[in-house]
N, C-alpha and C. Protein backbone atom coordinates (compact mmCIF):
# COMPACT_ATOMS: atom_id res chain seq x y z
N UNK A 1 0.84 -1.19 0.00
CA UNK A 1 0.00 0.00 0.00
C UNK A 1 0.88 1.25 0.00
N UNK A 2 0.40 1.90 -1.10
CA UNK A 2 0.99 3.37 -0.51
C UNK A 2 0.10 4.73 -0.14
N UNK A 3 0.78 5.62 0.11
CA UNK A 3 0.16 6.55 1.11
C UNK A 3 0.99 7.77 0.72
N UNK A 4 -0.05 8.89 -0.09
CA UNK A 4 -0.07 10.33 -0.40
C UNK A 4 0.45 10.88 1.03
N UNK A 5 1.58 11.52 0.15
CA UNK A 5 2.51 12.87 1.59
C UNK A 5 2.37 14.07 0.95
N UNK A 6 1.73 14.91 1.94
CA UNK A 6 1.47 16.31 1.51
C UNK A 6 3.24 17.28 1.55
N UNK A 7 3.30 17.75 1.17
CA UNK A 7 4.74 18.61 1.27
C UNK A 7 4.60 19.87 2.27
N UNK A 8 5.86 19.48 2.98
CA UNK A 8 5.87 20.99 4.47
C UNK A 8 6.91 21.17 4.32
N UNK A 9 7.80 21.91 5.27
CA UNK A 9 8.90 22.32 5.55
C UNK A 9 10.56 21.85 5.34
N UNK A 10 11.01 21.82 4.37
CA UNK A 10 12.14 20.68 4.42
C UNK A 10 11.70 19.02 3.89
N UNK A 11 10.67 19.02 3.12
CA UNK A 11 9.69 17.49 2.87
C UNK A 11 10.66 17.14 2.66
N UNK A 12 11.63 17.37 1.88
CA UNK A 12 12.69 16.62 1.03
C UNK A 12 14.17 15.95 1.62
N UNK A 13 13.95 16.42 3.30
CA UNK A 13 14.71 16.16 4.03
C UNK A 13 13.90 15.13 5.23
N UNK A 14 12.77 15.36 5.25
CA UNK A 14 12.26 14.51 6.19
C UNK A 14 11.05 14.02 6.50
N UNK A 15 10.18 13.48 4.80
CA UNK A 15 9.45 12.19 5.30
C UNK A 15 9.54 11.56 3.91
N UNK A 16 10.33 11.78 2.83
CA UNK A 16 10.77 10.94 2.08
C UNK A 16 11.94 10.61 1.99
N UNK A 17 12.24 9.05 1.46
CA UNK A 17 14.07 8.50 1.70
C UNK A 17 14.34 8.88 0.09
N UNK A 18 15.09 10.32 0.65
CA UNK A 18 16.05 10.89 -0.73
C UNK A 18 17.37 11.02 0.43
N UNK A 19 18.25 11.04 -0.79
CA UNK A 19 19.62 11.27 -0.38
C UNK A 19 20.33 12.22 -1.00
N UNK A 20 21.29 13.19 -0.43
CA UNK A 20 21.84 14.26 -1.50
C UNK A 20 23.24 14.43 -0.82
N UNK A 21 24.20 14.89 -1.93
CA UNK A 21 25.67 14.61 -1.49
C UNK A 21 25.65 15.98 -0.92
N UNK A 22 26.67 16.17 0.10
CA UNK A 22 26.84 17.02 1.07
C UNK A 22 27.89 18.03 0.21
N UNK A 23 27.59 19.56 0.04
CA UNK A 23 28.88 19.94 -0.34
C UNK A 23 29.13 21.31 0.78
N UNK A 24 30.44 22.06 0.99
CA UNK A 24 30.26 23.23 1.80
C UNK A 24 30.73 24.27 1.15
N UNK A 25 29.60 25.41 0.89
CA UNK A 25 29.64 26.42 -0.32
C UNK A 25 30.65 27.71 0.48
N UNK A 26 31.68 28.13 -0.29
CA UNK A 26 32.18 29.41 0.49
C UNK A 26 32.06 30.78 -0.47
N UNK A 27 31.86 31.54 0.73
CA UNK A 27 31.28 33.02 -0.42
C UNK A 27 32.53 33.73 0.82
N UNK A 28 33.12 35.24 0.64
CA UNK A 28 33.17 36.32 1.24
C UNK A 28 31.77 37.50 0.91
N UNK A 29 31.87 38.43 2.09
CA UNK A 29 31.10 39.18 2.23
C UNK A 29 31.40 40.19 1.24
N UNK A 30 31.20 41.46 1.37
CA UNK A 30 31.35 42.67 0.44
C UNK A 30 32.84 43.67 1.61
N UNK A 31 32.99 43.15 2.41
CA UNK A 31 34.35 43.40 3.73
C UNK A 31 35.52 42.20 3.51
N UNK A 32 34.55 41.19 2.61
CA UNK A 32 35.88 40.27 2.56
C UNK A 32 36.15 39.08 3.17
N UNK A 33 34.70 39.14 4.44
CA UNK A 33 35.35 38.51 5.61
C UNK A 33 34.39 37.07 4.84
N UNK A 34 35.33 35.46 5.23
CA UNK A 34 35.07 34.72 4.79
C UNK A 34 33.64 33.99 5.33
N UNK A 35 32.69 33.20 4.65
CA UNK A 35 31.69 32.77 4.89
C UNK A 35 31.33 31.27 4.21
N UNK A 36 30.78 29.74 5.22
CA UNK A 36 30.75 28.60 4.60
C UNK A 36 30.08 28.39 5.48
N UNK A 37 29.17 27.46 4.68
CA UNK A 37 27.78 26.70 4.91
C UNK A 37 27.58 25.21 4.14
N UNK A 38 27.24 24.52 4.58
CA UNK A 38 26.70 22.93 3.87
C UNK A 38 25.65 23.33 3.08
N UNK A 39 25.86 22.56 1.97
CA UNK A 39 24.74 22.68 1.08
C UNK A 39 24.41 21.23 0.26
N UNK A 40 22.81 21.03 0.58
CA UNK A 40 23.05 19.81 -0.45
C UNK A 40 22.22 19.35 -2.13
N UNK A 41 21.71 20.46 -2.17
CA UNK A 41 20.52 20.74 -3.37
C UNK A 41 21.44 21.54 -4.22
N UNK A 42 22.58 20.28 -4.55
CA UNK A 42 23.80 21.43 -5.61
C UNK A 42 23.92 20.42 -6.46
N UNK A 43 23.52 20.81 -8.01
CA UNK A 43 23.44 19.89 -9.23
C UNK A 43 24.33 20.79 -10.42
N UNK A 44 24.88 19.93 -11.11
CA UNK A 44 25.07 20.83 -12.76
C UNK A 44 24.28 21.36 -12.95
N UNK A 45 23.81 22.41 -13.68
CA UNK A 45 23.05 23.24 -14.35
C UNK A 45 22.94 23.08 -15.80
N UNK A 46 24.18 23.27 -16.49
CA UNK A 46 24.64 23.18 -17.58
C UNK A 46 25.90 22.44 -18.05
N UNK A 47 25.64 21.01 -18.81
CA UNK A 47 26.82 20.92 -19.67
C UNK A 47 27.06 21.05 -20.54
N UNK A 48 27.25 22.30 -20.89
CA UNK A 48 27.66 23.25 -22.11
C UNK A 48 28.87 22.95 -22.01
N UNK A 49 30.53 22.54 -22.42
CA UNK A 49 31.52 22.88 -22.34
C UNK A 49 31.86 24.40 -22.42
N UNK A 50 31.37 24.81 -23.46
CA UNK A 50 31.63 25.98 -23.78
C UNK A 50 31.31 27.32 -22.27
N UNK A 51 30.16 26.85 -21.80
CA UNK A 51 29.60 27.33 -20.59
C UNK A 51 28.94 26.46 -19.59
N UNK A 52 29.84 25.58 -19.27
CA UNK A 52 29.38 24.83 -18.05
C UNK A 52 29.01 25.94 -16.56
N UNK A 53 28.05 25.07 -16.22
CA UNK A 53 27.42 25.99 -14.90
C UNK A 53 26.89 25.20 -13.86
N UNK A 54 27.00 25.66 -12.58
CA UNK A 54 26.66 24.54 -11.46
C UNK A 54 25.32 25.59 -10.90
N UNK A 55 24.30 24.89 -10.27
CA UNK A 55 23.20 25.30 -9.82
C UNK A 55 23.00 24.86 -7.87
N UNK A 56 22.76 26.00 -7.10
CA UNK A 56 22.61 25.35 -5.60
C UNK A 56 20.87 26.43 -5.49
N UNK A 57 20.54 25.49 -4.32
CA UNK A 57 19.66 25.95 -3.65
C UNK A 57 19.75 26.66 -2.46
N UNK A 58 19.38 27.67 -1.98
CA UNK A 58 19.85 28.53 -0.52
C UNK A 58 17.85 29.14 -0.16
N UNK A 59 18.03 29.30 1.05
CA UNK A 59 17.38 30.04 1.72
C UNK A 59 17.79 31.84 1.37
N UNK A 60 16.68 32.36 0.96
CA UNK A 60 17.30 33.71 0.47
C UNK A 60 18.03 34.76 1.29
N UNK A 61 17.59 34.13 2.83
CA UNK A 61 18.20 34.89 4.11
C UNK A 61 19.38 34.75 4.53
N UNK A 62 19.80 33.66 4.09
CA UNK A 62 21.11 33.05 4.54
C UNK A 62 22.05 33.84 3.88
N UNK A 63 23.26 34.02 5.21
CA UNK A 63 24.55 34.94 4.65
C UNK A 63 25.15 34.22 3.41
N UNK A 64 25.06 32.85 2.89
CA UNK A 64 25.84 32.64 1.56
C UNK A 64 24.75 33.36 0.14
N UNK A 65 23.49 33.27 0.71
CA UNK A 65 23.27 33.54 -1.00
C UNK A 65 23.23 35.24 -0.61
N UNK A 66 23.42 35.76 0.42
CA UNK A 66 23.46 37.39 0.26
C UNK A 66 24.94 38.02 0.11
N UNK A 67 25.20 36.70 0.57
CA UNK A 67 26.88 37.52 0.05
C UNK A 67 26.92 37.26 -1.95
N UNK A 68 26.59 36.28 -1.89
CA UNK A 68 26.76 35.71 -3.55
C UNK A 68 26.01 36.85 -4.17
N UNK A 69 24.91 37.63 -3.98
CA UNK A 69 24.29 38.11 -4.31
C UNK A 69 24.80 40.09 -4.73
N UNK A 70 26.02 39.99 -3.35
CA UNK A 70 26.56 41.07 -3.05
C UNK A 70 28.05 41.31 -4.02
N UNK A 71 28.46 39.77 -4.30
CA UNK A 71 30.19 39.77 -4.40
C UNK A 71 30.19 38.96 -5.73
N UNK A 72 29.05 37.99 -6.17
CA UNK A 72 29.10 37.20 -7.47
C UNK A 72 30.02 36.01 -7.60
N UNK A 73 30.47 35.66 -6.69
CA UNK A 73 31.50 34.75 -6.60
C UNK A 73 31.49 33.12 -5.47
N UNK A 74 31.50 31.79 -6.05
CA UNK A 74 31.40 31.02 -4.85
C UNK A 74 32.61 29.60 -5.29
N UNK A 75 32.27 29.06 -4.20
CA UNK A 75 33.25 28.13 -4.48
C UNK A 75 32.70 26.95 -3.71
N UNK A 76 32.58 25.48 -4.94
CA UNK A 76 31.79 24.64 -3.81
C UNK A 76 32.73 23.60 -3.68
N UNK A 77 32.78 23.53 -2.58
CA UNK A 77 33.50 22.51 -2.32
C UNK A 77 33.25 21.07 -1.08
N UNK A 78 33.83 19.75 -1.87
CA UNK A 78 33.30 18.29 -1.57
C UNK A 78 33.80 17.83 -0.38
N UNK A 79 33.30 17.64 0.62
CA UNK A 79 34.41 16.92 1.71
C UNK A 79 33.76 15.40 1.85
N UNK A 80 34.82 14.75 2.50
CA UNK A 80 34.57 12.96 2.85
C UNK A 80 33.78 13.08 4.05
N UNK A 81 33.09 11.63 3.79
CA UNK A 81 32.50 11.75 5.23
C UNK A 81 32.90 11.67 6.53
N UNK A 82 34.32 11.32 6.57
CA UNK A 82 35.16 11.28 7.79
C UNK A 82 34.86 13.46 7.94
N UNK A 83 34.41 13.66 7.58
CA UNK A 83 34.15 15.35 7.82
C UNK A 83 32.87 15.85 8.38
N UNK A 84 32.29 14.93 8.73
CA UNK A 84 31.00 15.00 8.80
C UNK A 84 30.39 16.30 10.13
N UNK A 85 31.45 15.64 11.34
CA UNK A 85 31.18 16.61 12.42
C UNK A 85 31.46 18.08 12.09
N UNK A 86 32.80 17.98 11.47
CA UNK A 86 32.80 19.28 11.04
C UNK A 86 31.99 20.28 10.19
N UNK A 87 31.11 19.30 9.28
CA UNK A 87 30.36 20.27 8.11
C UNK A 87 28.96 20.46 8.79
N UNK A 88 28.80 19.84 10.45
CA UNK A 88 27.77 20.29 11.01
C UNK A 88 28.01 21.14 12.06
N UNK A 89 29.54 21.16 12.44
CA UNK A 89 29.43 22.54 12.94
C UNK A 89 30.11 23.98 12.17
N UNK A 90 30.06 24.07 10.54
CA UNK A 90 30.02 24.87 9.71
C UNK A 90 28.47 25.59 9.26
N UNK A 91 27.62 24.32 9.45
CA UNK A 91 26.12 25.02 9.41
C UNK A 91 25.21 25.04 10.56
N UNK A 92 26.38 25.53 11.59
CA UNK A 92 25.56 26.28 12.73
C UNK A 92 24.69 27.41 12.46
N UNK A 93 24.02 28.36 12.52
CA UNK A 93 23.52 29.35 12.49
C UNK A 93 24.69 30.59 12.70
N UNK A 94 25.65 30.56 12.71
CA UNK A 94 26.41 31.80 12.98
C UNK A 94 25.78 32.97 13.17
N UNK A 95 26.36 34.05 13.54
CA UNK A 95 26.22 35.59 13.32
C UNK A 95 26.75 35.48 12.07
N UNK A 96 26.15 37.14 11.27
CA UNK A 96 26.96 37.29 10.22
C UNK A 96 28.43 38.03 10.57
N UNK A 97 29.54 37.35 9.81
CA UNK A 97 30.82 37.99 9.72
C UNK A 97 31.74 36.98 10.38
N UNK A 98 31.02 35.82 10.98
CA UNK A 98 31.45 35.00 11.91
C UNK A 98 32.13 34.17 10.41
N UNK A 99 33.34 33.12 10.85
CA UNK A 99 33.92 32.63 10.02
C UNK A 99 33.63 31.08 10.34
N UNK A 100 33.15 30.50 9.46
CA UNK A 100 32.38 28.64 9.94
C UNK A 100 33.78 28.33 9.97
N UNK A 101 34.94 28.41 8.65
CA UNK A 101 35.37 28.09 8.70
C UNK A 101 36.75 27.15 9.85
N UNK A 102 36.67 28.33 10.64
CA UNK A 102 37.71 28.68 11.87
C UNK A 102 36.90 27.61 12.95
N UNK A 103 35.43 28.27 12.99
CA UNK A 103 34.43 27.19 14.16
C UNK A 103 34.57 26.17 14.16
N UNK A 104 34.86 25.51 12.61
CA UNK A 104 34.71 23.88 12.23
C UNK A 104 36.43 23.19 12.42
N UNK A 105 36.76 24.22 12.51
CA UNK A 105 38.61 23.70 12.33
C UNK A 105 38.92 23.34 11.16
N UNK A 106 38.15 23.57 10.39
CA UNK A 106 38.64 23.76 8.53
C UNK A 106 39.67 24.54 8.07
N UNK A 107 40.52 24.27 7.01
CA UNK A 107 41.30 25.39 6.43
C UNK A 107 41.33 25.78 5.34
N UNK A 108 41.44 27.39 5.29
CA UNK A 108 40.84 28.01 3.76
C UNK A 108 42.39 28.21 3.03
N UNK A 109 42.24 28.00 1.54
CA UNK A 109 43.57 27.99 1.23
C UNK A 109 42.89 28.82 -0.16
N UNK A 110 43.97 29.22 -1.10
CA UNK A 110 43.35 30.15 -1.62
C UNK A 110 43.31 29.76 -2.89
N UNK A 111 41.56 30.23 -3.67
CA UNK A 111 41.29 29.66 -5.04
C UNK A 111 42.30 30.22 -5.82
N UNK A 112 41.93 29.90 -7.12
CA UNK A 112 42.60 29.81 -8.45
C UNK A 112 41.96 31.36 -9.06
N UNK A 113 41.10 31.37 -9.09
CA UNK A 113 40.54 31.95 -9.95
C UNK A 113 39.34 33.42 -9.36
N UNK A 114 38.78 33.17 -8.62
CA UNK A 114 37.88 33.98 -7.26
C UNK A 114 38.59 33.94 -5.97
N UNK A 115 37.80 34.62 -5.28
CA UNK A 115 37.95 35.66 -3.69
C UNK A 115 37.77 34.27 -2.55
N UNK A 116 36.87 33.75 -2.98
CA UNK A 116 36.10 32.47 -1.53
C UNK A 116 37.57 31.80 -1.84
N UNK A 117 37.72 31.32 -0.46
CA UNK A 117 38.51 30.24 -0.52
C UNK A 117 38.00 28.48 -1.05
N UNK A 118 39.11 28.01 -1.40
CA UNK A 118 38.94 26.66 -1.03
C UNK A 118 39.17 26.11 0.35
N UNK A 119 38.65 24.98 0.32
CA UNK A 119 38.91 23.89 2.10
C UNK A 119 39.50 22.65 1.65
N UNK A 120 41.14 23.44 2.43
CA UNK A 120 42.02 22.41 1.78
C UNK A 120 41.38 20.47 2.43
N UNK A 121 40.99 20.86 3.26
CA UNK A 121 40.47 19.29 3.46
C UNK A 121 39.26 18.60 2.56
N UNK A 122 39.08 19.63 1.65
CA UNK A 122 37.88 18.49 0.61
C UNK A 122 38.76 17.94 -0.14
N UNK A 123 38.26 17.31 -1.29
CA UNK A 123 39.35 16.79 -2.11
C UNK A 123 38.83 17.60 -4.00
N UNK A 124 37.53 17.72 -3.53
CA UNK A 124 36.92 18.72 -4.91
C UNK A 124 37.21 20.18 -5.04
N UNK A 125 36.98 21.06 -5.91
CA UNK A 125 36.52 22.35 -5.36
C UNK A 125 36.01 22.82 -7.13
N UNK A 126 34.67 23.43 -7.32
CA UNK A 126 34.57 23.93 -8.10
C UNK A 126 34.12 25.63 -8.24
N UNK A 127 34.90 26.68 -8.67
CA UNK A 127 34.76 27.97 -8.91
C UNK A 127 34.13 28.62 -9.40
N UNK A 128 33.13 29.35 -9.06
CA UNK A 128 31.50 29.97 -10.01
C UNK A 128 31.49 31.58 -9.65
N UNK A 129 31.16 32.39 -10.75
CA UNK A 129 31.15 33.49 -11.13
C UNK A 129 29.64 33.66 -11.27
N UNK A 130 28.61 34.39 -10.44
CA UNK A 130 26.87 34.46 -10.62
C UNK A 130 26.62 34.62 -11.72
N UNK A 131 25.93 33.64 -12.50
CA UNK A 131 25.31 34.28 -13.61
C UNK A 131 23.96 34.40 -13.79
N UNK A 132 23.35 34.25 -12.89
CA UNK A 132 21.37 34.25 -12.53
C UNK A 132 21.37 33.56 -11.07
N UNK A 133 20.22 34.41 -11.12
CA UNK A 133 19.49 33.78 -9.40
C UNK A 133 17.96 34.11 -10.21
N UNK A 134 17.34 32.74 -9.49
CA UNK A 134 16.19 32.33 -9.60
C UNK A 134 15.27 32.50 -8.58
N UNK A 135 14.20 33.23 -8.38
CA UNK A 135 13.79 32.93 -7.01
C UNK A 135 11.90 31.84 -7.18
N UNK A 136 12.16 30.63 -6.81
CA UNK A 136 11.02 29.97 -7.02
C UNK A 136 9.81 30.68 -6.59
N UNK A 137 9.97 30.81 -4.93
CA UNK A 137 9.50 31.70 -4.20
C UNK A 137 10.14 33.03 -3.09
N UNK A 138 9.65 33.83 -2.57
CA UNK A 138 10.29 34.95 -1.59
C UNK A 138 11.19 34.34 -0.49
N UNK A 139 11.47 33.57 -0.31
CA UNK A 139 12.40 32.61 0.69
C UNK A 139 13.43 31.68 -0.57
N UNK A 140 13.26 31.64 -1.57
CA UNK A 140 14.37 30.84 -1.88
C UNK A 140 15.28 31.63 -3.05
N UNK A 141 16.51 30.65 -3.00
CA UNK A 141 17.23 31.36 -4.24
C UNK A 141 17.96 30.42 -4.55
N UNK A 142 17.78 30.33 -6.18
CA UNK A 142 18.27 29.18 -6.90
C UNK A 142 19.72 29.88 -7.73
N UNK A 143 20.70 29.56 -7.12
CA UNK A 143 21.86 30.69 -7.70
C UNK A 143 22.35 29.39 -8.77
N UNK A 144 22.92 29.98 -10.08
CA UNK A 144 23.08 29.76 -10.87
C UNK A 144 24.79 30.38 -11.48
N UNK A 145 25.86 29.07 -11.62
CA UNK A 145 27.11 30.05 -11.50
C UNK A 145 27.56 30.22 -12.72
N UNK A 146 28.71 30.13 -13.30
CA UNK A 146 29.65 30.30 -14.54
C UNK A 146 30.61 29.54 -13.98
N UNK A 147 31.38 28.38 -14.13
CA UNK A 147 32.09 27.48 -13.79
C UNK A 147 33.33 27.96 -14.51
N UNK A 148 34.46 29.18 -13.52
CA UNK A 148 35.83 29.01 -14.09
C UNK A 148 36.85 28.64 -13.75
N UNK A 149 36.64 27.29 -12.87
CA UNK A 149 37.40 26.64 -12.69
C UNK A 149 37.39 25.42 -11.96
N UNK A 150 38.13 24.42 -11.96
CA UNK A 150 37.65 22.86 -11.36
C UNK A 150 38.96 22.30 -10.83
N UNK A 151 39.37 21.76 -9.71
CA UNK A 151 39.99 21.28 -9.12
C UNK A 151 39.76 19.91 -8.48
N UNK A 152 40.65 19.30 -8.29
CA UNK A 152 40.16 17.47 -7.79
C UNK A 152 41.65 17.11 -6.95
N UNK A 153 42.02 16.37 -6.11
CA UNK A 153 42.91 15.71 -6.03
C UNK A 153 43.81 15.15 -6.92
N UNK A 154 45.00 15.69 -6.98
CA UNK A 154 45.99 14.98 -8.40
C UNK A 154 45.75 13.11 -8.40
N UNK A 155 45.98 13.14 -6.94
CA UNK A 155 45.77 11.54 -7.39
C UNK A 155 44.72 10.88 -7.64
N UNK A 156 43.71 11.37 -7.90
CA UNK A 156 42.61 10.65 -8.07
C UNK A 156 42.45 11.09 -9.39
N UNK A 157 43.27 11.55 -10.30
CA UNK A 157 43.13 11.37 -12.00
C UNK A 157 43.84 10.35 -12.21
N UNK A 158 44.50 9.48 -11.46
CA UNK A 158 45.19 8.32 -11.98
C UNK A 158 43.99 6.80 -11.85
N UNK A 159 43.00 6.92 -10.85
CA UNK A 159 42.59 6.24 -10.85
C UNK A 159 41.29 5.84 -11.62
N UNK A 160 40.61 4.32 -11.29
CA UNK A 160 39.20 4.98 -12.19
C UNK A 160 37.96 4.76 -11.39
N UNK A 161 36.87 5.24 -12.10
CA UNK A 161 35.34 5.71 -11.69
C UNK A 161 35.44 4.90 -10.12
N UNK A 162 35.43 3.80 -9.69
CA UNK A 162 34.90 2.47 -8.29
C UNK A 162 36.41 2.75 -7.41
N UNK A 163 37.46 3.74 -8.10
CA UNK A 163 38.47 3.27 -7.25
C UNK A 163 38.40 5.25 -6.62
N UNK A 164 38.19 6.09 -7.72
CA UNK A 164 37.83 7.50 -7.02
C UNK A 164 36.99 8.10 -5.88
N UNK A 165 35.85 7.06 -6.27
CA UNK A 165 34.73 7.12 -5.36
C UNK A 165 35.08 6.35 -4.15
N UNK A 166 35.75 5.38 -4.08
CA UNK A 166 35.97 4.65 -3.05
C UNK A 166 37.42 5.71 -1.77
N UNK A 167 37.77 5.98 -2.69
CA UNK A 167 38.87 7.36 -1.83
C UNK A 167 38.45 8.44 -1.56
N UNK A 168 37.61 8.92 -2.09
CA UNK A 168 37.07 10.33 -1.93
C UNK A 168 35.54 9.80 -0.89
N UNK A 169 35.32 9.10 -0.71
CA UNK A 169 34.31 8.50 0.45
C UNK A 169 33.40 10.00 0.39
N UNK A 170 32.47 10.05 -0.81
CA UNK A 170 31.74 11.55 -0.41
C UNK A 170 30.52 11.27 0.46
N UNK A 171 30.36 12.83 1.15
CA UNK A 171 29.09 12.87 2.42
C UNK A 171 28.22 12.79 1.68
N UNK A 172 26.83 12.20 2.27
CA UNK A 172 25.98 12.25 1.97
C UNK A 172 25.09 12.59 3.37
N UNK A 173 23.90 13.54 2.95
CA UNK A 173 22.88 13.48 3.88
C UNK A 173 21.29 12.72 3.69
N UNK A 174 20.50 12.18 4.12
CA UNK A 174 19.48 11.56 3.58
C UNK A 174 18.25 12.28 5.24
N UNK A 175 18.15 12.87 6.11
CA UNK A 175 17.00 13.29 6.94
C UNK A 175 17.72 14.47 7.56
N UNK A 176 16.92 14.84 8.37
CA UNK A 176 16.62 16.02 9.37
C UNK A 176 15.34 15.92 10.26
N UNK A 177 16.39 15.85 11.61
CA UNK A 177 14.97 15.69 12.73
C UNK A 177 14.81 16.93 13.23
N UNK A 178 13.68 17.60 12.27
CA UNK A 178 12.96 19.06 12.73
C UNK A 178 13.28 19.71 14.14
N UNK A 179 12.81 18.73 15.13
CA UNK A 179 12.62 18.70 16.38
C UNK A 179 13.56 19.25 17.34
N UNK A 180 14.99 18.46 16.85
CA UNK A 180 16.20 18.38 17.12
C UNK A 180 17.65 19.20 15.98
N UNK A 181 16.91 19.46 15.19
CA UNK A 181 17.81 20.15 14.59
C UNK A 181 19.04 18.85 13.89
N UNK A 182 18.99 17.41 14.39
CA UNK A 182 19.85 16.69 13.82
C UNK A 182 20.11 15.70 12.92
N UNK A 183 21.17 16.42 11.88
CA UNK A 183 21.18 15.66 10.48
C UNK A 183 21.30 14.27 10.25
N UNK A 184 21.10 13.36 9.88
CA UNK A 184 21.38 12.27 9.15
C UNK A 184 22.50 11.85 8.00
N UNK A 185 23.10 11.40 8.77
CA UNK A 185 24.59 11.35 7.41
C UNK A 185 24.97 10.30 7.07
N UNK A 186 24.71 9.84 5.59
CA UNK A 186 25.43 8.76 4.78
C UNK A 186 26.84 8.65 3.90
N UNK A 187 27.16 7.29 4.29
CA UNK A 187 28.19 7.19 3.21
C UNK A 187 28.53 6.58 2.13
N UNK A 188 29.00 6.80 0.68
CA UNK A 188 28.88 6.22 -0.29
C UNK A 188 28.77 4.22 -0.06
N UNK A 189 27.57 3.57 -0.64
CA UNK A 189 27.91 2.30 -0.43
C UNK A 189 28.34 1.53 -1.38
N UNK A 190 28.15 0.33 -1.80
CA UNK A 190 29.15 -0.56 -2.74
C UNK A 190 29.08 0.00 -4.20
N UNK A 191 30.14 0.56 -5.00
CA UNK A 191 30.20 0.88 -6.33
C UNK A 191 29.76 -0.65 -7.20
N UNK A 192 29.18 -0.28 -7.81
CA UNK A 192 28.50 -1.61 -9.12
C UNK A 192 28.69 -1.06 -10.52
N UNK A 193 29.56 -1.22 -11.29
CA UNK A 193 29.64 -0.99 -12.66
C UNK A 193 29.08 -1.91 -13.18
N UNK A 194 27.96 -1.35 -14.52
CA UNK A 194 26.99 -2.11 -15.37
C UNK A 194 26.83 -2.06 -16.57
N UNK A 195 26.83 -2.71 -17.68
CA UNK A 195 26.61 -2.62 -18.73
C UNK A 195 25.39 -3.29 -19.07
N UNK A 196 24.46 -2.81 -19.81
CA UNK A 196 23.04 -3.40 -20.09
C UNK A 196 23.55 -4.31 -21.55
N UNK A 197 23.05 -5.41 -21.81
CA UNK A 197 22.93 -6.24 -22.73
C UNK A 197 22.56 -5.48 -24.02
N UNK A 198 23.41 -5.64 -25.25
CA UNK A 198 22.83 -5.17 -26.03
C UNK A 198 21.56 -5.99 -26.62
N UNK A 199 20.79 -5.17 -27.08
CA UNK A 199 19.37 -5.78 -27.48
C UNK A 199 19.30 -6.82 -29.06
């Protein structure tokens, strides 16, 4: 039997089993001063080569999409799940101006290409320049980047697809207990490479 769920607050975090990879987005303010938050509603946008673009979801209140909004610039970056405590005390509620980074014992090392730092402890980092914000509704913002630049671990271009994933162990989140404020965190499980039969 199944059974119609009306959609509330966060539905997508907590009364259906979805899962979404954990990433922690860094913006500076319009002072400079650095700013990072977990994010997990972060997909490609576009694979254009020509104009590849990454797409996140934010709360429109939140200091990352008002800084993004202020400065045009972000940087998302992947951590393992051995990171987990830390990327939950990066999306504490801070004050604004407060640095997650420093709270979480993370370290910012400096992009390629934009102002936000990278966190030398992910092993990803990709570099976005604003090129649209979407707002579904008055509370959200669907920021939309310009991808100029991509970074990975050197050693994990030597390896392949079951052996990357298996080193880079990425976070995943799958709930949120409203109640409690506390996340649910998964970790990548058995890689299965498949080829379908040709017909």
């Amino acid at each position: 039997m199944k059974k119609t769920i009306t959609p509330e607050f966060l539905w997508h975090l907590d009364k259906l089993c979805m899962c979404f990879q954990v990433t922690i987005v860094t913006t500076v303010d319009a002072q400079g001063r650095v700013n990072a938050a977990p994010f997990g509603l972060v997909i490609p946008y576009s694979g254009d080569p020509e104009r590849p673009q990454m797409m996140f979801c934010s709360n429109r209140m939140w200091h990352t999409a008002q800084n993004i909004e202020a400065t045009g610039e972000f940087v998302i970056n992947y951590p393992s799940f051995s990171l987990y405590h830390k990327v939950s005390e990066a999306g504490k509620l801070w004050p604004e101006g407060v640095n997650e980074l420093e709270k979480a014992g993370l370290t910012a090392i400096p992009a390629l290409k934009v102002r936000p730092p990278w966190i030398e402890e992910c092993y990803q980092h990709i570099e976005c320049r604003l090129a649209e914000i979407i707002h579904p509704h008055e509370n959200q913002s669907n920021l939309i980047g310009d991808i100029v630049s991509i970074s990975i671990n050197e050693e994990f271009l030597s390896l392949s697809q079951t052996e990357k994933i298996k080193d880079a162990d990425p976070l995943f989140i799958f709930g949120i207990d409203l109640s409690t404020f506390t996340s649910f965190y998964l970790r990548g499980g058995e890689a299965k490479p498949f080829s379908p039969k040709e017909q």
